[in-house]
PDB file of N, CA and C in Angstrom:
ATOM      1  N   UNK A   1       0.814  -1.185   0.000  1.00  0.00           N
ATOM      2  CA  UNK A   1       0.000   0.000   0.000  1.00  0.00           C
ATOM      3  C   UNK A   1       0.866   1.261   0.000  1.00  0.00           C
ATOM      4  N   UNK A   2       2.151   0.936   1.087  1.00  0.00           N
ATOM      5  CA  UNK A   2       2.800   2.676   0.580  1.00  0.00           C
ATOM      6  C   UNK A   2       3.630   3.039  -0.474  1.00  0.00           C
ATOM      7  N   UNK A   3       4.180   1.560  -0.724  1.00  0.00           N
ATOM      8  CA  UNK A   3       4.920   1.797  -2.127  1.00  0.00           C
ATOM      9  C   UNK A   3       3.549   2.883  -3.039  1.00  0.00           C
ATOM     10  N   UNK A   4       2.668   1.721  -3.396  1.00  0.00           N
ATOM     11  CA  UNK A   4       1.402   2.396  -4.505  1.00  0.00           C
ATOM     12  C   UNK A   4       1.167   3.901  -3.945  1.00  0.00           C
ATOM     13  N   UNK A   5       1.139   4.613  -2.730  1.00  0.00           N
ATOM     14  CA  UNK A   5       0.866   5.876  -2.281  1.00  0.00           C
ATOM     15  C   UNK A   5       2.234   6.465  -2.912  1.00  0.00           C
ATOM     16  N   UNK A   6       3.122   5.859  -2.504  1.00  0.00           N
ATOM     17  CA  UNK A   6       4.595   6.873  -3.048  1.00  0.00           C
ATOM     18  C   UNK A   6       5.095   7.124  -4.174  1.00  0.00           C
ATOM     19  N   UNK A   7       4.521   5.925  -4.866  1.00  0.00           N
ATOM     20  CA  UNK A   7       4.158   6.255  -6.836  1.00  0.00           C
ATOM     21  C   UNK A   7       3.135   7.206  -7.023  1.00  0.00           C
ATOM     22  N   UNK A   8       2.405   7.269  -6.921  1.00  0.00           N
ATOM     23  CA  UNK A   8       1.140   8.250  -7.026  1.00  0.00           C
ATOM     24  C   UNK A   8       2.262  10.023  -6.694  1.00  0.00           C
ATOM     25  N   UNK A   9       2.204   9.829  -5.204  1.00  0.00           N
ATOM     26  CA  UNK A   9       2.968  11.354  -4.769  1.00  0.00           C
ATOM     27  C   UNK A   9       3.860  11.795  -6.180  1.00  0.00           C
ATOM     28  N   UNK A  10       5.042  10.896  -5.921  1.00  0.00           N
ATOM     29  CA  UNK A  10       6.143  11.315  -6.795  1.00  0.00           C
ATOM     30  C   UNK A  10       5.506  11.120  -8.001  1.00  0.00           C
ATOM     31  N   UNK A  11       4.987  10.984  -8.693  1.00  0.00           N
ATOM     32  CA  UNK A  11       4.207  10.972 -10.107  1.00  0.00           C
ATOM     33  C   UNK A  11       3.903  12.565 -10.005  1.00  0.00           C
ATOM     34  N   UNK A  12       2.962  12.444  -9.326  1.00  0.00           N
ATOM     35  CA  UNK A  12       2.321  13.931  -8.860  1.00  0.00           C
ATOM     36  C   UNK A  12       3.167  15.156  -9.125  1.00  0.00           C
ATOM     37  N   UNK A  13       3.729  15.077  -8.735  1.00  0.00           N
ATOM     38  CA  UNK A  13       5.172  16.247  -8.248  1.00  0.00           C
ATOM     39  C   UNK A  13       6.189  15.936  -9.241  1.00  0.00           C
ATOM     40  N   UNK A  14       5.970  15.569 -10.256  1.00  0.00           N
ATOM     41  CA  UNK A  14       6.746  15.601 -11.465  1.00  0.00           C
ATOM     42  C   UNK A  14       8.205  15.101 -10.824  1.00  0.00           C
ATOM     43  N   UNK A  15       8.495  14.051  -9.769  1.00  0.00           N
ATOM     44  CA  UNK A  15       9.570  13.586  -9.248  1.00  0.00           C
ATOM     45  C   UNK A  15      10.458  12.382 -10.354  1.00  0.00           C
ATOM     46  N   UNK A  16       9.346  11.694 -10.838  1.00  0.00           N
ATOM     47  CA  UNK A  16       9.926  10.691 -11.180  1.00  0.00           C
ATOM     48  C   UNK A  16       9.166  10.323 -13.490  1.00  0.00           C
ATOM     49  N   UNK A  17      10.050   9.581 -13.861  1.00  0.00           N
ATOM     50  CA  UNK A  17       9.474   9.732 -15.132  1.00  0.00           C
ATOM     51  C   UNK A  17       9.478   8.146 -15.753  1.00  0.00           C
ATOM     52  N   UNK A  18      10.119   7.338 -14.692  1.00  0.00           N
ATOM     53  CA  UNK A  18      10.041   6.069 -15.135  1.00  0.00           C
ATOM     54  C   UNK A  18       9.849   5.265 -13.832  1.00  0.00           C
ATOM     55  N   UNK A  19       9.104   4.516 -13.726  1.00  0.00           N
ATOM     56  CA  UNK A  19       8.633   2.744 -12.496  1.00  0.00           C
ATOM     57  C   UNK A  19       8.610   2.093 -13.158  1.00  0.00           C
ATOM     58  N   UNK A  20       9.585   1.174 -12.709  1.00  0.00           N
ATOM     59  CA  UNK A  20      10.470  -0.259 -13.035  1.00  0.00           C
ATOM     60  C   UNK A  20       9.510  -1.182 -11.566  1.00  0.00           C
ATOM     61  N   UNK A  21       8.533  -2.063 -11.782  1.00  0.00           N
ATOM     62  CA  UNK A  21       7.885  -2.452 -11.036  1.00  0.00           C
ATOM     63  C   UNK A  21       8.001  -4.264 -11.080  1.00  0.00           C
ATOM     64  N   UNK A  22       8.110  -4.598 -10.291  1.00  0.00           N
ATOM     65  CA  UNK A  22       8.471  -6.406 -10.258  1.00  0.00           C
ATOM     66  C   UNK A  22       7.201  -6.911  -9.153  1.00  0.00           C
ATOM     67  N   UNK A  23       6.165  -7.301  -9.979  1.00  0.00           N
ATOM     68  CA  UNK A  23       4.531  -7.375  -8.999  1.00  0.00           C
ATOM     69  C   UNK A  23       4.280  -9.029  -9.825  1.00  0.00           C
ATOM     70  N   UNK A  24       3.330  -9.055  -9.903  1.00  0.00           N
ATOM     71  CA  UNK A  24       1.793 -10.146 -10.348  1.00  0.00           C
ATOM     72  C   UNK A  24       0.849  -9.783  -9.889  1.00  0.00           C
ATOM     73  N   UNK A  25       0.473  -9.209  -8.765  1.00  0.00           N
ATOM     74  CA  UNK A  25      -1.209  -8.987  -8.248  1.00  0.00           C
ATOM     75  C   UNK A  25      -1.213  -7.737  -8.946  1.00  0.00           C
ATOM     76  N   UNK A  26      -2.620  -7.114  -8.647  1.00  0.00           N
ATOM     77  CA  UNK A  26      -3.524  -5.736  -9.313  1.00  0.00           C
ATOM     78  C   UNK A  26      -3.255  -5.081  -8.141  1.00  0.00           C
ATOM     79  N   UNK A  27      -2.719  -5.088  -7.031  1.00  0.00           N
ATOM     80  CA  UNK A  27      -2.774  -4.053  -5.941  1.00  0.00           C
ATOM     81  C   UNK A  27      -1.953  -2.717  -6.171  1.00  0.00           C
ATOM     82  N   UNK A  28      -1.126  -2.904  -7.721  1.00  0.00           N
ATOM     83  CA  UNK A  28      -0.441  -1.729  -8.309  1.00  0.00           C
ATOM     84  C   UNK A  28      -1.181  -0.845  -9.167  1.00  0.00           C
ATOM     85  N   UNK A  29      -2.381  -1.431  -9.712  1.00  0.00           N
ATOM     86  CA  UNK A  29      -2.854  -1.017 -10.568  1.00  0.00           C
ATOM     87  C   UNK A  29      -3.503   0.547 -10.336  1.00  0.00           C
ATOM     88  N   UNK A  30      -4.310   0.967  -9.351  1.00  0.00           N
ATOM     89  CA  UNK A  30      -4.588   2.232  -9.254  1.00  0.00           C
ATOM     90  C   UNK A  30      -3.201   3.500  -8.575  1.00  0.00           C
ATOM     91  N   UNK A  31      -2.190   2.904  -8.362  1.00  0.00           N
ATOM     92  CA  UNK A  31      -1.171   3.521  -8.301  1.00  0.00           C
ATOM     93  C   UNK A  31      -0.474   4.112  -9.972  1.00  0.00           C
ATOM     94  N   UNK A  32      -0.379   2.852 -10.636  1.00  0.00           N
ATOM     95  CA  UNK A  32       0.286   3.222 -12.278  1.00  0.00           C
ATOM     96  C   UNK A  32      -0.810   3.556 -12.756  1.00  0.00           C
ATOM     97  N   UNK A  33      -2.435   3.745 -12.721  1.00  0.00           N
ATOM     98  CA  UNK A  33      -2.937   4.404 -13.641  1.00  0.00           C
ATOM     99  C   UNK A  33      -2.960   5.998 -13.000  1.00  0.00           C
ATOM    100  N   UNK A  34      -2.568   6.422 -11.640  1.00  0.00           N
ATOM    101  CA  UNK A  34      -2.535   7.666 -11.558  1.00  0.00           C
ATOM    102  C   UNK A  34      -1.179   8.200 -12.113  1.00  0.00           C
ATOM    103  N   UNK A  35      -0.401   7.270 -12.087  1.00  0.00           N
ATOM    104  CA  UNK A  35       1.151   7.783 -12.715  1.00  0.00           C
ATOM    105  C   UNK A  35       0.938   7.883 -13.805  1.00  0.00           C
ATOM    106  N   UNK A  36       0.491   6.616 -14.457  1.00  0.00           N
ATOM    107  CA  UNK A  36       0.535   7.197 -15.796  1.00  0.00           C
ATOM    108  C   UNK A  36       0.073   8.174 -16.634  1.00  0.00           C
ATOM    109  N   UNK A  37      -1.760   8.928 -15.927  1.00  0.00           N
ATOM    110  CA  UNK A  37      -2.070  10.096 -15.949  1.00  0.00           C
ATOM    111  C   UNK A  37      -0.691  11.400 -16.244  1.00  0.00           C
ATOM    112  N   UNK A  38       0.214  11.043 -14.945  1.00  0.00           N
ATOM    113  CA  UNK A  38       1.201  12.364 -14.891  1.00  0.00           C
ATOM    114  C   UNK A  38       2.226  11.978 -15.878  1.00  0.00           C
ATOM    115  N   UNK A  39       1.955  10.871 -16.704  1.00  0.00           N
ATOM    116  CA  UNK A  39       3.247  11.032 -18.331  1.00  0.00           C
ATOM    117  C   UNK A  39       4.529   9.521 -17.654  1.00  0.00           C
ATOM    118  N   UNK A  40       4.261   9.281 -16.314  1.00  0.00           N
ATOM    119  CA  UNK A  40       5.011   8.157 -16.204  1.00  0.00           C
ATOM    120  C   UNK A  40       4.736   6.657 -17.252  1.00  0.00           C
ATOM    121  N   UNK A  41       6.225   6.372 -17.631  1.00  0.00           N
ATOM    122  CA  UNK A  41       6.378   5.541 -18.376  1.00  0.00           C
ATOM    123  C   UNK A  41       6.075   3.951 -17.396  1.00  0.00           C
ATOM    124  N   UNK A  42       5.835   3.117 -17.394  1.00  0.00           N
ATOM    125  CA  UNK A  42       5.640   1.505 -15.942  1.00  0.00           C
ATOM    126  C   UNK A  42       6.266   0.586 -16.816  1.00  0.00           C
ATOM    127  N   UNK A  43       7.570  -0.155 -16.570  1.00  0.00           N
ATOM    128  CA  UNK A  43       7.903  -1.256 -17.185  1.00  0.00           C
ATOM    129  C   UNK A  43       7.767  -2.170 -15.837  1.00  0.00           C
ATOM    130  N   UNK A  44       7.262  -3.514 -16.750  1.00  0.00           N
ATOM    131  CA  UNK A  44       6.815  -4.927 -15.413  1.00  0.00           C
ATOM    132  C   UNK A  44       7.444  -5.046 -15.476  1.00  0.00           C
ATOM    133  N   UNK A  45       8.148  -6.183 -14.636  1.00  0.00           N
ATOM    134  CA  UNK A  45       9.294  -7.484 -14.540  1.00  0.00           C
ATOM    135  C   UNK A  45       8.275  -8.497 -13.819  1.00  0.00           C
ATOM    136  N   UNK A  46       7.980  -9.429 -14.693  1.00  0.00           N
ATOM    137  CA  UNK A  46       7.286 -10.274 -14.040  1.00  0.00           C
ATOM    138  C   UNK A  46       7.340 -11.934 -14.117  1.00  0.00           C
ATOM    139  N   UNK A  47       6.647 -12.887 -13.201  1.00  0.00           N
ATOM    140  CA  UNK A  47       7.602 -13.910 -13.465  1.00  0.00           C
ATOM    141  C   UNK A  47       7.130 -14.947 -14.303  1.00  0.00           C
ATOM    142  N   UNK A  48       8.076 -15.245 -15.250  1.00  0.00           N
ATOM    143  CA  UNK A  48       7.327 -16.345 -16.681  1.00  0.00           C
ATOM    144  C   UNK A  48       6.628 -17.505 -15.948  1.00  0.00           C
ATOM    145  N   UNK A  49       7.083 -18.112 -14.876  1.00  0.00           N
ATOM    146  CA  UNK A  49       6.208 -19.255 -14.299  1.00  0.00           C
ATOM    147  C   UNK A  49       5.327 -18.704 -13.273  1.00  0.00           C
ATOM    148  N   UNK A  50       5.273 -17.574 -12.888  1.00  0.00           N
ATOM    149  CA  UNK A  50       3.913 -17.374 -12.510  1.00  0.00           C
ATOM    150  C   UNK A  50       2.571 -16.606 -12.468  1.00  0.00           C
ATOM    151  N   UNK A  51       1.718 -16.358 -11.718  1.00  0.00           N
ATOM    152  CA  UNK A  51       0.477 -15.893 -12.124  1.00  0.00           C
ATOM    153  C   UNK A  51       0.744 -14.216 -12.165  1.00  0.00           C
ATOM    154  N   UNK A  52       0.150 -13.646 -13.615  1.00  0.00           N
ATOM    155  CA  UNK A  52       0.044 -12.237 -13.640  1.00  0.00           C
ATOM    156  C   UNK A  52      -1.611 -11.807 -13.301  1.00  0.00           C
ATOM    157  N   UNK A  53      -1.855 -10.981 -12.695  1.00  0.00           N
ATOM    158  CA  UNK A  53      -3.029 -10.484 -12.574  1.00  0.00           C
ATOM    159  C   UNK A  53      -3.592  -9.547 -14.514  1.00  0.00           C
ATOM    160  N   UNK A  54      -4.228 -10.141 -15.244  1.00  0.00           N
ATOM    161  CA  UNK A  54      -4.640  -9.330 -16.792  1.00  0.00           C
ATOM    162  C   UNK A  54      -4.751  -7.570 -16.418  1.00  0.00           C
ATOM    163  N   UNK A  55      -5.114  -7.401 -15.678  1.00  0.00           N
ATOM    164  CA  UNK A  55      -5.321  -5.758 -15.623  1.00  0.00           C
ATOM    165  C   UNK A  55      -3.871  -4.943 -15.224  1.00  0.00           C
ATOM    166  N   UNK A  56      -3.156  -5.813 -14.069  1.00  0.00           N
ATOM    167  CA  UNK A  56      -1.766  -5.209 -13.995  1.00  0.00           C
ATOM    168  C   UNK A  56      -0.964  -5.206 -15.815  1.00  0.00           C
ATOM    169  N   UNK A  57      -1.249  -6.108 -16.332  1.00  0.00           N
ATOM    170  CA  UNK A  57      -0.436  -6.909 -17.222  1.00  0.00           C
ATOM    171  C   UNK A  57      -0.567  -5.401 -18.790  1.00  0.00           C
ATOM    172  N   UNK A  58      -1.962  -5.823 -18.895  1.00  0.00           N
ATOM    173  CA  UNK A  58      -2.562  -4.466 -19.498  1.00  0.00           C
ATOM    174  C   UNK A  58      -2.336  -3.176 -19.466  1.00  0.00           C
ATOM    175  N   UNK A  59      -2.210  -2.896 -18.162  1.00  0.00           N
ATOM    176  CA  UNK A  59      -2.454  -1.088 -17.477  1.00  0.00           C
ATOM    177  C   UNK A  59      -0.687  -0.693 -17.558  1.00  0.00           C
ATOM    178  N   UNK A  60       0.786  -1.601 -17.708  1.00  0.00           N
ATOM    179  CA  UNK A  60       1.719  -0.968 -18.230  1.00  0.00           C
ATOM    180  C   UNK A  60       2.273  -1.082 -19.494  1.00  0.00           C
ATOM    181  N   UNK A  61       3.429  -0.078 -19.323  1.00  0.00           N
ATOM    182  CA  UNK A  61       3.971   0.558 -20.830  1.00  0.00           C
ATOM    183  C   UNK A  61       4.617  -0.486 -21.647  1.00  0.00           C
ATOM    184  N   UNK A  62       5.871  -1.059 -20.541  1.00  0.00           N
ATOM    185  CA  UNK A  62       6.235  -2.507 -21.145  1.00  0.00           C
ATOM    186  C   UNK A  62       6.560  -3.594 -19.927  1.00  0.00           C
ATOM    187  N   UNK A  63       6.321  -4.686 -20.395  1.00  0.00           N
ATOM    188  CA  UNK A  63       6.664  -5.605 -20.108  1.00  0.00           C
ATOM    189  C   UNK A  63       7.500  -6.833 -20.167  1.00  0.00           C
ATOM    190  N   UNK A  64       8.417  -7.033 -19.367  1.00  0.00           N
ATOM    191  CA  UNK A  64       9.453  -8.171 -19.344  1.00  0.00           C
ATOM    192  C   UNK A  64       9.403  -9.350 -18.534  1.00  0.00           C
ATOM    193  N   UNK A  65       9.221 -10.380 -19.022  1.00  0.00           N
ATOM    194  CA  UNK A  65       9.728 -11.526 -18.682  1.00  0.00           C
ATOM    195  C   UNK A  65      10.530 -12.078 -18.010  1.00  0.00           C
ATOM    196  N   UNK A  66      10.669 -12.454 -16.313  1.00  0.00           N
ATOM    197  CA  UNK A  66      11.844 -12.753 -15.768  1.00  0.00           C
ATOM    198  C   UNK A  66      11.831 -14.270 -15.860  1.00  0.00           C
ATOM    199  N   UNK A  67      13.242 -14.529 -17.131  1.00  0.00           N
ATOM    200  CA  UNK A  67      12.938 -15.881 -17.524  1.00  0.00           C
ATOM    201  C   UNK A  67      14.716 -16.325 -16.623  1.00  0.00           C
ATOM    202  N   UNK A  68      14.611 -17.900 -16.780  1.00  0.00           N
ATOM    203  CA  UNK A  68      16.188 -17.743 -16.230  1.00  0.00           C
ATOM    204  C   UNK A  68      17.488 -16.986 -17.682  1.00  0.00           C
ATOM    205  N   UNK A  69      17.140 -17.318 -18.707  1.00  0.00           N
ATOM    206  CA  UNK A  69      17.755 -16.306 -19.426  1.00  0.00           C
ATOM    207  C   UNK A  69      18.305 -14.952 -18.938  1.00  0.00           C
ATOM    208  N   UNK A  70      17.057 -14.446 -18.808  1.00  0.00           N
ATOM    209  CA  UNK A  70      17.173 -13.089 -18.154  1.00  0.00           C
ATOM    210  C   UNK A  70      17.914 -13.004 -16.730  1.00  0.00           C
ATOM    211  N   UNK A  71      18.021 -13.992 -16.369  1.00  0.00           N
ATOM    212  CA  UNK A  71      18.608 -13.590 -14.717  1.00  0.00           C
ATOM    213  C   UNK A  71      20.453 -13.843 -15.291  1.00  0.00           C
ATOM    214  N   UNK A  72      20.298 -14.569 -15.823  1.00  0.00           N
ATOM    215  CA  UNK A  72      21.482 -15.336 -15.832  1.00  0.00           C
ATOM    216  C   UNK A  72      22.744 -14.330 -17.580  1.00  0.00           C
ATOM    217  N   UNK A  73      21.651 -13.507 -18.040  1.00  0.00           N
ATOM    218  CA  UNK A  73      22.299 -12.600 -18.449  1.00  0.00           C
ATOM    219  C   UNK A  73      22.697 -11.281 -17.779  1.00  0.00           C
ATOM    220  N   UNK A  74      21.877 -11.008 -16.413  1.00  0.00           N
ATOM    221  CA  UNK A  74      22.163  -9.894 -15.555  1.00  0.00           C
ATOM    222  C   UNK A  74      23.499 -10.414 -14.624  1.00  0.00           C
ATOM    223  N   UNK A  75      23.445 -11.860 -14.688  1.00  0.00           N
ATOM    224  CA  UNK A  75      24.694 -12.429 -13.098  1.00  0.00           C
ATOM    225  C   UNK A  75      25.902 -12.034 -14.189  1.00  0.00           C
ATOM    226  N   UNK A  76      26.067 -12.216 -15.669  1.00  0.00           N
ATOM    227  CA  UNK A  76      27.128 -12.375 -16.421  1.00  0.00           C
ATOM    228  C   UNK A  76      27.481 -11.203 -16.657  1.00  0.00           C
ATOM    229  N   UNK A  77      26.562  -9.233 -16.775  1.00  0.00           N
ATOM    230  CA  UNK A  77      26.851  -8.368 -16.875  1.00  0.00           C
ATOM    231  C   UNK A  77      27.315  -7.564 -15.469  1.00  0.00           C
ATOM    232  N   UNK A  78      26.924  -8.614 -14.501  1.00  0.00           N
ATOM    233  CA  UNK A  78      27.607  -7.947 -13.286  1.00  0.00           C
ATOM    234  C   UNK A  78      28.908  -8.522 -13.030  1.00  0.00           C
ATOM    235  N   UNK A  79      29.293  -9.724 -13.657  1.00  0.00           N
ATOM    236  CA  UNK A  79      30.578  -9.880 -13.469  1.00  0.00           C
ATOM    237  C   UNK A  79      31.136  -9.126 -14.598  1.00  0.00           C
ATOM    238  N   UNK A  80      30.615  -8.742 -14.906  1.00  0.00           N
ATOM    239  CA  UNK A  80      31.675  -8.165 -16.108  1.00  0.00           C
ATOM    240  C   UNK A  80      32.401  -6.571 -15.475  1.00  0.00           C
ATOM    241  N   UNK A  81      31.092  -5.986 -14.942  1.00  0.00           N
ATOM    242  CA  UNK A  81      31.501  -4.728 -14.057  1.00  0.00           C
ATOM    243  C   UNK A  81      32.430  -5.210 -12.791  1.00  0.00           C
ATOM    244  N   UNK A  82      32.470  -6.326 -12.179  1.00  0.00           N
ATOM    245  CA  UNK A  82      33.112  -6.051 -10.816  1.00  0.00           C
ATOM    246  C   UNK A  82      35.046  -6.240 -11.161  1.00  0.00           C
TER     247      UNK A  82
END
């Protein structure tokens, strides 16, 4: 609940211009449709084996797939930085 209040604020107040959000339930959903009102962009991260709620899934900009691919190309770009 305060995350979704603190998206809303900072939306509001022209704080923020992108939410990078990692959910499945709809309890985000009236948070990103007031953001997105204020021009915020919502990319999901959500998980390929499990349940997405259709209205979260719908209501953002883009959506990604956390497949093991994907994890296992982030472990290989962080070794690359350390």
């Amino acid at each position: 609940m305060w995350l979704g209040i603190d998206v809303a604020k900072l939306a509001a107040t022209k704080q923020i211009q992108r939410i990078v959000l990692v959910a499945g339930d709809s309890d985000f959903v009236p948070a990103i449709i007031a953001a997105k009102a204020e021009g915020v962009l919502v990319t999901l991260y959500y998980s390929s084996s499990g349940v997405i709620h259709d209205s979260l899934y719908e209501v953002c900009d883009d959506r990604i797939a956390i497949t093991k691919e994907l994890l296992e190309k982030c472990r290989r770009e962080r070794r690359l930085r350390i």
